[in-house]
Protein backbone atom coordinates (compact mmCIF):
# COMPACT_ATOMS: atom_id res chain seq x y z
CA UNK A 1 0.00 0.00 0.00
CA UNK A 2 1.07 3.70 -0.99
CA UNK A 3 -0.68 6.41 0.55
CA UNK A 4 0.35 10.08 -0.79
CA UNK A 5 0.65 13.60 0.63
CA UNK A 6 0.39 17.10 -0.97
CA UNK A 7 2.82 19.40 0.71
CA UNK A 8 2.28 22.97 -0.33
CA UNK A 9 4.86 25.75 0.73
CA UNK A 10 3.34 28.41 3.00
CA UNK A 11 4.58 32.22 2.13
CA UNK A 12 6.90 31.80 5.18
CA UNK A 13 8.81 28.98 3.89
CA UNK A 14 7.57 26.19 5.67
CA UNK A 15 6.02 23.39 4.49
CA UNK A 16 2.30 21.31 5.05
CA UNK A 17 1.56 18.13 4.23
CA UNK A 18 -1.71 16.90 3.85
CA UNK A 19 -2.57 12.67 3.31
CA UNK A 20 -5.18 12.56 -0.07
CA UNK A 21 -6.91 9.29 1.42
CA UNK A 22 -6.66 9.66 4.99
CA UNK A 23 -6.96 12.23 7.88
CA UNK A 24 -3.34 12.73 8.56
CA UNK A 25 -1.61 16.23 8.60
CA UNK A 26 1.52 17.36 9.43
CA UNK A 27 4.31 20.70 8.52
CA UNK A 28 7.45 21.50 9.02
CA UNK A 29 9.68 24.57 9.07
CA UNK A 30 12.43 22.64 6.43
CA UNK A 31 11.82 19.90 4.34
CA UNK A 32 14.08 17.44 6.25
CA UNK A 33 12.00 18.53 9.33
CA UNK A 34 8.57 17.90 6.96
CA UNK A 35 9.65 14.86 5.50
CA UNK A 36 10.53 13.42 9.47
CA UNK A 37 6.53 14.59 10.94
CA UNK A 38 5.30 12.73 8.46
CA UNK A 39 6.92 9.65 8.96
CA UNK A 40 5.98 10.22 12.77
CA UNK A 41 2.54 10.84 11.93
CA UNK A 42 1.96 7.83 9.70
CA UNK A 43 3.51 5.36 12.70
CA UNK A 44 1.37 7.14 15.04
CA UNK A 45 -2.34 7.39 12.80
CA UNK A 46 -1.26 3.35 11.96
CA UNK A 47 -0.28 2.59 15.15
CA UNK A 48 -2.62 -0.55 15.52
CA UNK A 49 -2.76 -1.39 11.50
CA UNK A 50 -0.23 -2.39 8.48
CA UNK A 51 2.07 0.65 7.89
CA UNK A 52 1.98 1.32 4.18
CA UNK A 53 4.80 0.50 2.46
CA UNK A 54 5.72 3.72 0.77
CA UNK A 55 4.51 7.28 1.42
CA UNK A 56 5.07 10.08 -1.25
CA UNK A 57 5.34 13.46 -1.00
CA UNK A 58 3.97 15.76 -3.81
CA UNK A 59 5.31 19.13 -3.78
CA UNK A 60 2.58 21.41 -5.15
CA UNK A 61 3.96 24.56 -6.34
CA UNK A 62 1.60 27.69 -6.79
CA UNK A 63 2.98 30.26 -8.90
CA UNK A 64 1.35 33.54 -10.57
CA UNK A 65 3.00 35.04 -13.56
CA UNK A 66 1.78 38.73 -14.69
């Protein structure tokens, strides 16, 4: 099993990660630092279940051009 997060950079440079198929959510002020809560926050929402496999991040990237 794969599950999959977007992680969107906020306009102070951090980062949030939201799972796409289940309620897990997590940031971080660096992307080592994001990429470590959500491993933590995986173990801890499948504490009593399989841990999936893999987990990917998808960096969404926002940008306006005038």
């Amino acid at each position: 099993m794969e599950i999959v997060f977007s992680v969107t950079q906020e306009a102070d440079g951090g980062f949030v990660a939201e799972c796409l198929s289940h309620d897990i959510f997590t940031q971080g002020d660096t992307w080592e630092q994001l990429r470590k809560n959500v491993q933590e926050a995986v173990s801890a929402y499948f504490f009593e279940q399989s841990k999936p496999a893999r987990v990917r991040l998808h960096l969404v990237r926002d940008e306006l051009l005038a």
